[in-house]
PDB file of N, CA and C in Angstrom:
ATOM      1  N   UNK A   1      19.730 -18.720  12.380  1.00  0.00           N
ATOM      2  CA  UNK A   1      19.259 -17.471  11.822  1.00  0.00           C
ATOM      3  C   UNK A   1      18.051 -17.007  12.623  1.00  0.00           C
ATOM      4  N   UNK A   2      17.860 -16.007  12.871  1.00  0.00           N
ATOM      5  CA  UNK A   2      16.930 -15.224  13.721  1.00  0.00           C
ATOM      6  C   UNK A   2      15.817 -15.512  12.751  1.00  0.00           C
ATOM      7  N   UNK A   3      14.687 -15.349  13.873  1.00  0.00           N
ATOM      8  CA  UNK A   3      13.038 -15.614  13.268  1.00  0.00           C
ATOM      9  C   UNK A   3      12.929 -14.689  12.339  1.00  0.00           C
ATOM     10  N   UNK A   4      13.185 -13.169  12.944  1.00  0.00           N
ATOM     11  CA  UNK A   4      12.363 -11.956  11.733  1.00  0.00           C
ATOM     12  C   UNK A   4      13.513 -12.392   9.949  1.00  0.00           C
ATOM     13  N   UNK A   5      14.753 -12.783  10.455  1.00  0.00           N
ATOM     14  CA  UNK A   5      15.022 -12.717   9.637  1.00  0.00           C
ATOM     15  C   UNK A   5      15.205 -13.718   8.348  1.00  0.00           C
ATOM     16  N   UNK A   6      14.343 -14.932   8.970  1.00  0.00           N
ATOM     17  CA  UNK A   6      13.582 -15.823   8.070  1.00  0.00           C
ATOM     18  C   UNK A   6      12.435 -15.651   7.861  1.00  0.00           C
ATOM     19  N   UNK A   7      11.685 -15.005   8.038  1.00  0.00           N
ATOM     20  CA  UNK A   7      10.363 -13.901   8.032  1.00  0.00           C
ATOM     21  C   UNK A   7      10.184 -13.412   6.965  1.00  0.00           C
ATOM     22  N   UNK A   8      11.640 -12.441   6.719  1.00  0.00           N
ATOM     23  CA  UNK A   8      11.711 -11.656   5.628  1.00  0.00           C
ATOM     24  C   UNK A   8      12.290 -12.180   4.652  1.00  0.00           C
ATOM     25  N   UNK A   9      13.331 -12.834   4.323  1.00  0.00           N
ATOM     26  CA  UNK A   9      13.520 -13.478   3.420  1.00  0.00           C
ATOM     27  C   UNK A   9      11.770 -14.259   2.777  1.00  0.00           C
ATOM     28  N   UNK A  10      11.617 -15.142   3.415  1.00  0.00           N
ATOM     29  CA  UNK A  10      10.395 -15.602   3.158  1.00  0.00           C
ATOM     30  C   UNK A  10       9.484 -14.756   2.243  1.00  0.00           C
ATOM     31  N   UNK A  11       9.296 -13.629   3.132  1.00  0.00           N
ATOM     32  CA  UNK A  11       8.030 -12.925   2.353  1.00  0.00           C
ATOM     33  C   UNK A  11       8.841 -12.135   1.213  1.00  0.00           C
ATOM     34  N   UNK A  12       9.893 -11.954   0.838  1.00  0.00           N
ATOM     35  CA  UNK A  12      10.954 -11.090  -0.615  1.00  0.00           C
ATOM     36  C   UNK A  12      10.379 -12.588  -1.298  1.00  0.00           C
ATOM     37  N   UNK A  13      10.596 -13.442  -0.975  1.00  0.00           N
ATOM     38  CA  UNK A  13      10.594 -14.300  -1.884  1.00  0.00           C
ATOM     39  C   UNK A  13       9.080 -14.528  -2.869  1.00  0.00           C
ATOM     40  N   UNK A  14       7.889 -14.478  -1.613  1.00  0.00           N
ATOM     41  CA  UNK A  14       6.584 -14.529  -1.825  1.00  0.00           C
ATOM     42  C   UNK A  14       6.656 -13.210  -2.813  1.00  0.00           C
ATOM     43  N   UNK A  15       6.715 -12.321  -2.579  1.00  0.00           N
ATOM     44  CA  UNK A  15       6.803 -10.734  -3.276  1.00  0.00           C
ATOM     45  C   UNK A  15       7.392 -10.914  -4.760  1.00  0.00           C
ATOM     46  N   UNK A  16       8.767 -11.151  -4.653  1.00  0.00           N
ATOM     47  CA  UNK A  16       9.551 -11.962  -5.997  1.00  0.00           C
ATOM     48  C   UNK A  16       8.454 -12.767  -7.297  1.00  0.00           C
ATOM     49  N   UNK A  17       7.576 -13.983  -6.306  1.00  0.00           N
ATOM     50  CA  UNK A  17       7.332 -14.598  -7.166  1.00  0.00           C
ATOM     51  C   UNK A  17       5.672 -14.132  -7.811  1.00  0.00           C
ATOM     52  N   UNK A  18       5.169 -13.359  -6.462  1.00  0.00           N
ATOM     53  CA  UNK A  18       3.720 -12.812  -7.411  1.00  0.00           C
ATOM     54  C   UNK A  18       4.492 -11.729  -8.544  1.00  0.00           C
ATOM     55  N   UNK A  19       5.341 -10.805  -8.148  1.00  0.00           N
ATOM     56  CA  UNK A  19       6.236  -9.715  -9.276  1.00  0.00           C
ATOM     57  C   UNK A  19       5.928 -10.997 -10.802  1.00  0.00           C
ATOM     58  N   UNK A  20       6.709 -11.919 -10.419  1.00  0.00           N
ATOM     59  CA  UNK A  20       6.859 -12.894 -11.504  1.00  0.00           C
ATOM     60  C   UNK A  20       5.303 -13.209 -12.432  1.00  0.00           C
ATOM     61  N   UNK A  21       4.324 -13.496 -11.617  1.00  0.00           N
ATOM     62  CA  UNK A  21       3.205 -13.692 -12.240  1.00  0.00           C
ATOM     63  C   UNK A  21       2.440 -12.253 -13.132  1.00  0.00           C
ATOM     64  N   UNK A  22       2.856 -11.505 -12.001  1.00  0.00           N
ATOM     65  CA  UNK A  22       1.906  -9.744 -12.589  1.00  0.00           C
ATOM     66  C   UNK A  22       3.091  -9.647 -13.609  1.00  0.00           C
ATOM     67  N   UNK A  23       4.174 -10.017 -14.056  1.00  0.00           N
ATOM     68  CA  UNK A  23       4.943  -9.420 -15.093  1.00  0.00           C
ATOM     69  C   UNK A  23       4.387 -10.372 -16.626  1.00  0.00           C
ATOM     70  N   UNK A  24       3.909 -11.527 -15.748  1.00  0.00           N
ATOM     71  CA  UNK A  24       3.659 -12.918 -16.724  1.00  0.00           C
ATOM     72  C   UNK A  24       2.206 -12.262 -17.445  1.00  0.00           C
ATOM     73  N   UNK A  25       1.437 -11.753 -16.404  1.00  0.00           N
ATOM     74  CA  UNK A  25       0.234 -11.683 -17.168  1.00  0.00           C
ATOM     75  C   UNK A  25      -0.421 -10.163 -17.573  1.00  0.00           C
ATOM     76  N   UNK A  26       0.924  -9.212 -17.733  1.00  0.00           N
ATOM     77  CA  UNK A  26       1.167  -8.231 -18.259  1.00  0.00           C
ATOM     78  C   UNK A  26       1.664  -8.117 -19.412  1.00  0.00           C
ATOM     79  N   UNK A  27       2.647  -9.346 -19.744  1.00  0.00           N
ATOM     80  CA  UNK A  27       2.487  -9.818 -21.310  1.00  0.00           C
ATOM     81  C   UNK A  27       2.328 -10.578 -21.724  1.00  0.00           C
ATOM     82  N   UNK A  28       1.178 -11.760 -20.689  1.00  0.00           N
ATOM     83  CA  UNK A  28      -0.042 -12.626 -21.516  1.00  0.00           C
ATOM     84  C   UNK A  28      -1.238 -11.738 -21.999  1.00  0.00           C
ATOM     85  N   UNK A  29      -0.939 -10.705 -21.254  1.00  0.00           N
ATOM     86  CA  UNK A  29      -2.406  -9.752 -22.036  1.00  0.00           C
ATOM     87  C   UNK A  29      -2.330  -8.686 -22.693  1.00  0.00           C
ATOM     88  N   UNK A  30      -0.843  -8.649 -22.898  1.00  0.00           N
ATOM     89  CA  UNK A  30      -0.656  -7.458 -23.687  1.00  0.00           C
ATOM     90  C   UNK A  30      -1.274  -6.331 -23.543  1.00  0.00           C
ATOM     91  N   UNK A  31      -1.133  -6.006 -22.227  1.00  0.00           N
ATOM     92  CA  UNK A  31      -1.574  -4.730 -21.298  1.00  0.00           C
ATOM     93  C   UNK A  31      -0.416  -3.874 -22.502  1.00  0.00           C
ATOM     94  N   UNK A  32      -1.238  -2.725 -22.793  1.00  0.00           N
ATOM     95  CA  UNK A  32      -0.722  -2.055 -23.539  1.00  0.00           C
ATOM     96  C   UNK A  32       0.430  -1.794 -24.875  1.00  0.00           C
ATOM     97  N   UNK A  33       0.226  -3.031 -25.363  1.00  0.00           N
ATOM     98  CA  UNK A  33       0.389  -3.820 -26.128  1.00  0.00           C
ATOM     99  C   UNK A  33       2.320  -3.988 -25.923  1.00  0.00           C
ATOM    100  N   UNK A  34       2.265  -4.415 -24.835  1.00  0.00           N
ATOM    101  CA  UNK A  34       3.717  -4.331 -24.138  1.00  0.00           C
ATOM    102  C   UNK A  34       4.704  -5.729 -24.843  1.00  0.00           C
ATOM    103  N   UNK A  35       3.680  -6.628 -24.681  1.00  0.00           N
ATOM    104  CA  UNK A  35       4.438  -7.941 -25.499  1.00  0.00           C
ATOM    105  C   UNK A  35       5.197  -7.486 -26.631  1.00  0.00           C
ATOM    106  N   UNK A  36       4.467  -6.401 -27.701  1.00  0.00           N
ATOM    107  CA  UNK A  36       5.485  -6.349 -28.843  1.00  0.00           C
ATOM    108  C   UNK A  36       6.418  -5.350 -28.746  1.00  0.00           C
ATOM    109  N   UNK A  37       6.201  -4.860 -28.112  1.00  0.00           N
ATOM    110  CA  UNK A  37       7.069  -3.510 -27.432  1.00  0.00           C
ATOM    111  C   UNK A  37       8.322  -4.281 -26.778  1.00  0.00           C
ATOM    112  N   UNK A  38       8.054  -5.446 -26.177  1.00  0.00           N
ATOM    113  CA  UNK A  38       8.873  -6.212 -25.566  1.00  0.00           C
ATOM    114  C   UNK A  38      10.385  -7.032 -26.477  1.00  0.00           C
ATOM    115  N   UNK A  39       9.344  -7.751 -27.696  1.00  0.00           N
ATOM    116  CA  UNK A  39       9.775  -8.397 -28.565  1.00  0.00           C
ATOM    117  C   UNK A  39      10.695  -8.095 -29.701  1.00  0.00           C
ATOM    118  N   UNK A  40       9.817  -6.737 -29.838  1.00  0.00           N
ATOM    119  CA  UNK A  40      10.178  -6.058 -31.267  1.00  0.00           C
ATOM    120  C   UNK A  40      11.845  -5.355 -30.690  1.00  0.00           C
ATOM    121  N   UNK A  41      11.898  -4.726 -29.684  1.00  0.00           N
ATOM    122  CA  UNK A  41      13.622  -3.958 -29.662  1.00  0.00           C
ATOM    123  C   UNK A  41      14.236  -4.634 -29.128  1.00  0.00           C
ATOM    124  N   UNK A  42      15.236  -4.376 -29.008  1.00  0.00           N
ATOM    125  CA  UNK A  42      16.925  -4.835 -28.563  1.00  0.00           C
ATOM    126  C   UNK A  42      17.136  -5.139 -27.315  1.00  0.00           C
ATOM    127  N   UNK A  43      16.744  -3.852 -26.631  1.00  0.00           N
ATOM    128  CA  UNK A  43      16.490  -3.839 -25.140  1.00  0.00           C
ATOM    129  C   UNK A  43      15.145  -4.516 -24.237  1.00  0.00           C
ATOM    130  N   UNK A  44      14.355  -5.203 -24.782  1.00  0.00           N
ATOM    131  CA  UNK A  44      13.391  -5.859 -24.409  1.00  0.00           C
ATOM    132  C   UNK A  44      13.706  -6.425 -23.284  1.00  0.00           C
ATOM    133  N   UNK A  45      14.174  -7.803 -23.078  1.00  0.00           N
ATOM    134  CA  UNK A  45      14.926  -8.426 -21.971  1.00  0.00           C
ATOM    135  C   UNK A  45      14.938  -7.570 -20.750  1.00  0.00           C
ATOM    136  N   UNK A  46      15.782  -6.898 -20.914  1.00  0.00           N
ATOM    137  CA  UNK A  46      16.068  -5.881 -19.916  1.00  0.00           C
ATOM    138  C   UNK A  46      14.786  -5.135 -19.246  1.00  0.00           C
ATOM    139  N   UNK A  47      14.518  -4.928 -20.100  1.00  0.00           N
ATOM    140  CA  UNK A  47      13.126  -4.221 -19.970  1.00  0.00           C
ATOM    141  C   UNK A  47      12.426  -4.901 -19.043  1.00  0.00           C
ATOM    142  N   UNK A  48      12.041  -6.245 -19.458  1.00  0.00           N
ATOM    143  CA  UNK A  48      11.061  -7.375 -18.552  1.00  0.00           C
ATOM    144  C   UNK A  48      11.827  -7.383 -17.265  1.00  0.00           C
ATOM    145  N   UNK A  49      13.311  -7.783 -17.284  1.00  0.00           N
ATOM    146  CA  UNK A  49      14.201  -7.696 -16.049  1.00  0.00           C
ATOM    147  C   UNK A  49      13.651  -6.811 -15.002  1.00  0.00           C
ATOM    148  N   UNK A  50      14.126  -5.458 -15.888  1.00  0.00           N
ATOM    149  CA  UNK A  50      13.340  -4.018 -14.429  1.00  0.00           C
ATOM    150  C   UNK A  50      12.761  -4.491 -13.991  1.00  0.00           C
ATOM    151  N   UNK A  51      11.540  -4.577 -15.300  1.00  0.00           N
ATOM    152  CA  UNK A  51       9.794  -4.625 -14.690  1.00  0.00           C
ATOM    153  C   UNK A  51       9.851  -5.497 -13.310  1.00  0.00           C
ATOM    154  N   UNK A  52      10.117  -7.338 -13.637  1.00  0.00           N
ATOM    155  CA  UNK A  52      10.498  -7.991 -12.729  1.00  0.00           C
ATOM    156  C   UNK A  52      10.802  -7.019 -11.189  1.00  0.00           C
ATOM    157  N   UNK A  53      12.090  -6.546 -11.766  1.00  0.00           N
ATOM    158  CA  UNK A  53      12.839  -6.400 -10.281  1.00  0.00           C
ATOM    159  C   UNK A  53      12.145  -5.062  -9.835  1.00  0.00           C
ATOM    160  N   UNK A  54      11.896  -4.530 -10.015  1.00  0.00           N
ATOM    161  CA  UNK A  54      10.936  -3.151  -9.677  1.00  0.00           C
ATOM    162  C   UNK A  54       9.731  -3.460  -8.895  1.00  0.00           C
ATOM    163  N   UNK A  55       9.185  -4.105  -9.686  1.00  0.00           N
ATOM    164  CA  UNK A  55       7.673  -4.583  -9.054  1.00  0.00           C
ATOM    165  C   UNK A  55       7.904  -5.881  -7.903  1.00  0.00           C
ATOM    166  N   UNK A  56       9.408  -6.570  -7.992  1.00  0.00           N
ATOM    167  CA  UNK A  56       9.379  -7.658  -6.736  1.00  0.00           C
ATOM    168  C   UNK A  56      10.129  -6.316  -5.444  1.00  0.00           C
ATOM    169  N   UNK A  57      10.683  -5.599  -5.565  1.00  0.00           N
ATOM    170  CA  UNK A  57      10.799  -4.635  -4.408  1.00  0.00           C
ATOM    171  C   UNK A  57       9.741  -4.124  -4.063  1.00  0.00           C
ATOM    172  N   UNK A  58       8.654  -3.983  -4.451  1.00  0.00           N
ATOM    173  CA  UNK A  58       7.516  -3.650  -4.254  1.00  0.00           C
ATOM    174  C   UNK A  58       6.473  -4.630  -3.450  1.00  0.00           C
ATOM    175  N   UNK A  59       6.303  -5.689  -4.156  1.00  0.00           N
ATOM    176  CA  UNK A  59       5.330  -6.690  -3.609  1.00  0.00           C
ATOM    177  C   UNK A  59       5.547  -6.912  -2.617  1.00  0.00           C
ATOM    178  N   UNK A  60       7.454  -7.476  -2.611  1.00  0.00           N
ATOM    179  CA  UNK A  60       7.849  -7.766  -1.150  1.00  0.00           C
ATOM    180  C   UNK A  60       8.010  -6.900  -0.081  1.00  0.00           C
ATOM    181  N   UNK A  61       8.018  -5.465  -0.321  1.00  0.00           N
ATOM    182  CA  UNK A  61       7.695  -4.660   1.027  1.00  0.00           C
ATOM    183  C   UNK A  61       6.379  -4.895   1.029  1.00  0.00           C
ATOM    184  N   UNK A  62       5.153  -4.369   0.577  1.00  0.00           N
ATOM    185  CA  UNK A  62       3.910  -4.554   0.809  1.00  0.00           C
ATOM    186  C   UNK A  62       3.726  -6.266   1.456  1.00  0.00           C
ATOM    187  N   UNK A  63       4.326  -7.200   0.611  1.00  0.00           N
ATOM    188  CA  UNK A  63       4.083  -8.519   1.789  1.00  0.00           C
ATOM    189  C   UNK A  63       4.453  -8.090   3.158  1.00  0.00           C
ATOM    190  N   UNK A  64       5.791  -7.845   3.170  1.00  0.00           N
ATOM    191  CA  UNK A  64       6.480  -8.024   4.815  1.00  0.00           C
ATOM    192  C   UNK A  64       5.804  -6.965   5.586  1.00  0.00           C
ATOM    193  N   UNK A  65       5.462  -6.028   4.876  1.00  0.00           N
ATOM    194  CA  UNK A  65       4.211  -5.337   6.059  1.00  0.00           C
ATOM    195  C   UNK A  65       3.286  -5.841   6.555  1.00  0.00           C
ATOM    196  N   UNK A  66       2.648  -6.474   5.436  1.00  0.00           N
ATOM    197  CA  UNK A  66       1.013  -7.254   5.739  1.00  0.00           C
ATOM    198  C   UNK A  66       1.814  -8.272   6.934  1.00  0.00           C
ATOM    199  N   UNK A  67       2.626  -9.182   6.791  1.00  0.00           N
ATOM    200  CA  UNK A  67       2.960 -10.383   7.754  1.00  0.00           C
ATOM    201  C   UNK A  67       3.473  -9.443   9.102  1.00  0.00           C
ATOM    202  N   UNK A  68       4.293  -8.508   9.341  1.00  0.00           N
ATOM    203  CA  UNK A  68       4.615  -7.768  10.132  1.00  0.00           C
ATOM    204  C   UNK A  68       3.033  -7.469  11.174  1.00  0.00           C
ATOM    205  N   UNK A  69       2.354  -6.502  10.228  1.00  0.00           N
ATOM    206  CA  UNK A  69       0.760  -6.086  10.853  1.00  0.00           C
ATOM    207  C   UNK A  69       0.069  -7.545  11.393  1.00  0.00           C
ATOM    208  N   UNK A  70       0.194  -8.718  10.962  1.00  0.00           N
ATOM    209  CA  UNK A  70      -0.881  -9.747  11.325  1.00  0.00           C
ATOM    210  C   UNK A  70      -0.332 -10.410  12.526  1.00  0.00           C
ATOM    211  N   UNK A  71       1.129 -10.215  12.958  1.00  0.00           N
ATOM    212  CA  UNK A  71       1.647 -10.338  14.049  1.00  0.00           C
ATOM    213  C   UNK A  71       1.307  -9.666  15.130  1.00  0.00           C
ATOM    214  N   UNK A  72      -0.129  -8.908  15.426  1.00  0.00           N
ATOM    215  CA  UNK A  72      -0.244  -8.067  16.571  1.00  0.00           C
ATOM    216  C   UNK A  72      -1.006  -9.261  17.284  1.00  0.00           C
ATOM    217  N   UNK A  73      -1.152  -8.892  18.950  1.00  0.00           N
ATOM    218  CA  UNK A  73      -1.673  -9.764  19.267  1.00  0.00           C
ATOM    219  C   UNK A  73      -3.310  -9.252  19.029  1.00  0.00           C
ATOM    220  N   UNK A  74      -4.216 -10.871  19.067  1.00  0.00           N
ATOM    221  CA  UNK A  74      -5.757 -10.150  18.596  1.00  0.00           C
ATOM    222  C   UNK A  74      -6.366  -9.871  20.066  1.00  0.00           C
ATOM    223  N   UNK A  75      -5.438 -10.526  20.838  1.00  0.00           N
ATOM    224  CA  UNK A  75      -6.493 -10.383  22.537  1.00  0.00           C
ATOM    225  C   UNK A  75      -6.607  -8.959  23.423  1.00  0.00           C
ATOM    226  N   UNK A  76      -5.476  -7.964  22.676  1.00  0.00           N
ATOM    227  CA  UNK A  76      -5.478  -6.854  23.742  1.00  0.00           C
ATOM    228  C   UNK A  76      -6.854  -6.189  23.264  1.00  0.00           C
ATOM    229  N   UNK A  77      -6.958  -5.635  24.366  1.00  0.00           N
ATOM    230  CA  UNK A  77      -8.414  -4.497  24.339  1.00  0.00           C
ATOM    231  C   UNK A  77      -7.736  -3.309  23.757  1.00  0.00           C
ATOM    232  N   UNK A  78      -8.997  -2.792  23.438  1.00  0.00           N
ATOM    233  CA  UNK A  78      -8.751  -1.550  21.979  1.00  0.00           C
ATOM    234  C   UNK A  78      -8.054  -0.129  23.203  1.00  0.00           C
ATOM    235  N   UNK A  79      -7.013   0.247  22.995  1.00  0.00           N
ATOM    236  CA  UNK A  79      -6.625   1.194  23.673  1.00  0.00           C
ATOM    237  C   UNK A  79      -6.121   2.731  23.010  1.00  0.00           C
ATOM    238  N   UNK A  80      -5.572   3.624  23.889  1.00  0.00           N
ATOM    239  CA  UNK A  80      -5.824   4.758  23.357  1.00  0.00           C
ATOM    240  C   UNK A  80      -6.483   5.916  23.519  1.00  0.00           C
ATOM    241  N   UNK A  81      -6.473   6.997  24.159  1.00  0.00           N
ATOM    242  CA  UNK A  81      -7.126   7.818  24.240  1.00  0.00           C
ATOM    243  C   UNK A  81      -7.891   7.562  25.595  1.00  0.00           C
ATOM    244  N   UNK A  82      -8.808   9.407  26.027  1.00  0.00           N
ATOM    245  CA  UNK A  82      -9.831   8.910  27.059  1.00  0.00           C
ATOM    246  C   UNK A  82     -10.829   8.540  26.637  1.00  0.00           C
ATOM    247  N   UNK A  83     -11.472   8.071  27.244  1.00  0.00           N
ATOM    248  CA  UNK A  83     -13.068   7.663  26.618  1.00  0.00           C
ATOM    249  C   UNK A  83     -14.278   8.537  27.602  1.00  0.00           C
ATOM    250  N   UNK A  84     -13.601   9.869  28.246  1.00  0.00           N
ATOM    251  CA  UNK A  84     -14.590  10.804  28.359  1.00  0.00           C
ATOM    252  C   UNK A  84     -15.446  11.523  27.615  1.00  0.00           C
ATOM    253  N   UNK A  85     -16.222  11.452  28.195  1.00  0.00           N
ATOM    254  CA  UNK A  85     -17.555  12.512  27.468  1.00  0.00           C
ATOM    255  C   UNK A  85     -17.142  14.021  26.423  1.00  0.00           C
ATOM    256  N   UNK A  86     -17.746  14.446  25.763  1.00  0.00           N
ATOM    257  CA  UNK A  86     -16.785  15.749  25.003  1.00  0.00           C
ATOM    258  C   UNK A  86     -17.990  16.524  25.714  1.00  0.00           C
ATOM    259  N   UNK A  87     -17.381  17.994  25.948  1.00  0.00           N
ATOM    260  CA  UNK A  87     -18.277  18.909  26.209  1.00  0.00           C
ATOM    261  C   UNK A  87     -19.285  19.742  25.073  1.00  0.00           C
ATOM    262  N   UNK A  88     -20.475  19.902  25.419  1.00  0.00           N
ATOM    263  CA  UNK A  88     -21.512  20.081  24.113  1.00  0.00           C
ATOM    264  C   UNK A  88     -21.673  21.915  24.908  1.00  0.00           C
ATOM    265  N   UNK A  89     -20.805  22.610  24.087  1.00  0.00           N
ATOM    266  CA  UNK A  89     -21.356  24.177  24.297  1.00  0.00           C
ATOM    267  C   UNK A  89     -22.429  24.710  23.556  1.00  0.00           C
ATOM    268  N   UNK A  90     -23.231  25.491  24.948  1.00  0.00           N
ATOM    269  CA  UNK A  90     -24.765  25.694  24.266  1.00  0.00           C
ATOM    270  C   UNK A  90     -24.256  27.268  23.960  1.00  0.00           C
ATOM    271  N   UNK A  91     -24.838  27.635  22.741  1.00  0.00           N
ATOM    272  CA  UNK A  91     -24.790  28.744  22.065  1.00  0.00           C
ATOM    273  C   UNK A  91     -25.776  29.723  22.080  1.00  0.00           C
ATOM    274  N   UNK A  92     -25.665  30.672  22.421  1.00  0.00           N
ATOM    275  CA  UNK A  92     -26.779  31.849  22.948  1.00  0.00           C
ATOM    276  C   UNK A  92     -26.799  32.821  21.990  1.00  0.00           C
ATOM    277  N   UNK A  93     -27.807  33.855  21.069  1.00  0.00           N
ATOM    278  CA  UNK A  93     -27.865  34.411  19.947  1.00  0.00           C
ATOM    279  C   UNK A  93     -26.712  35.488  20.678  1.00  0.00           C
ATOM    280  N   UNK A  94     -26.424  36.193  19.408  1.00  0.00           N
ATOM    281  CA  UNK A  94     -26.037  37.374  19.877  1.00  0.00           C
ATOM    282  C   UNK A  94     -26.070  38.565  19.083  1.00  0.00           C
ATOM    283  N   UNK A  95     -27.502  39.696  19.364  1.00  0.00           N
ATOM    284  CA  UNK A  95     -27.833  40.728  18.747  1.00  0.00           C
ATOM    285  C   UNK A  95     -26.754  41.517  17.992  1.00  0.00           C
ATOM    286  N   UNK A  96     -26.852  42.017  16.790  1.00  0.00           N
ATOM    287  CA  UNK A  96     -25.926  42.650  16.008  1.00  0.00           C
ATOM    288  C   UNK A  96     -26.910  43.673  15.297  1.00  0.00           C
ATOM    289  N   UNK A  97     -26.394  45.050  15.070  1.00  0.00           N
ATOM    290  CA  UNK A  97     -27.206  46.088  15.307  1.00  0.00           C
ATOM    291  C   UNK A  97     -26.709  46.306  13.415  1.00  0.00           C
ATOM    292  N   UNK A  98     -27.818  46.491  12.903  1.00  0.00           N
ATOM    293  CA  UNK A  98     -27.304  47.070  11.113  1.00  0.00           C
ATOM    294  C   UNK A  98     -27.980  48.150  11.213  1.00  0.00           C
ATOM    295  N   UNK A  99     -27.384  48.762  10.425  1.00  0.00           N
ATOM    296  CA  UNK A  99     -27.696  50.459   9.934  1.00  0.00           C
ATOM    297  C   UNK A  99     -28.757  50.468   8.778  1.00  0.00           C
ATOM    298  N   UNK A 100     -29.879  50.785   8.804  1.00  0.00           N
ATOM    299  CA  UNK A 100     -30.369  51.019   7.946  1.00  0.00           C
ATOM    300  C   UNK A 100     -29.888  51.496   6.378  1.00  0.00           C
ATOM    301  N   UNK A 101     -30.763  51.113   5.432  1.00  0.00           N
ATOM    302  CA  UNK A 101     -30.446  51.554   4.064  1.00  0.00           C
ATOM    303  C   UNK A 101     -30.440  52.528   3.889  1.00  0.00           C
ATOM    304  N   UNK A 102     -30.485  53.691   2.923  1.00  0.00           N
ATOM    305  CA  UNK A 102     -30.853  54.725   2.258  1.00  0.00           C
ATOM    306  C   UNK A 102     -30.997  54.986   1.173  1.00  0.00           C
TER     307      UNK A 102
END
């Protein structure tokens, strides 16, 4: 199996299992009093399921980015752009004639 693609598996999995904890301590704390909301209907289960699977598609893209980004190399020099001087234009008044009141 190719590297990236034990990479990524890897980090779905890492993603998967924090999902698992933030779902755990979303109704150990009864963030919005979700535990009984959870408990009390029919569809509860399900409910936690989404949550689960919603929030592990989530974690695990945000992981596999972070591991993706930390793969740059740290030795290249910062590149990009020129690193010439910008030109500083000097500004000279310029008389403007008003009409008196009346």
């Amino acid at each position: 199996m190719p590297r990236l693609v034990r990479l990524y598996i890897r980090q779905v999995l890492i993603g998967f299992a924090v999902s698992a904890a933030f779902v755990a301590l979303l109704l150990g704390f009864n963030v919005a009093n979700l535990w009984h909301l959870v408990t009390a209907t029919s569809g509860g289960t399900i409910a936690v399921v989404m949550l689960w699977i919603f929030n592990g598609i989530v974690f695990a893209g945000v992981q596999f980015s972070i591991s993706v980004m930390n793969m740059a190399e740290k030795n290249d020099p910062p590149g990009g752009g020129r690193r010439d001087a910008l030109p500083v234009l000097q500004t000279d008044p310029v008389p403007v004639r008003v009409a008196a009141k009346r």
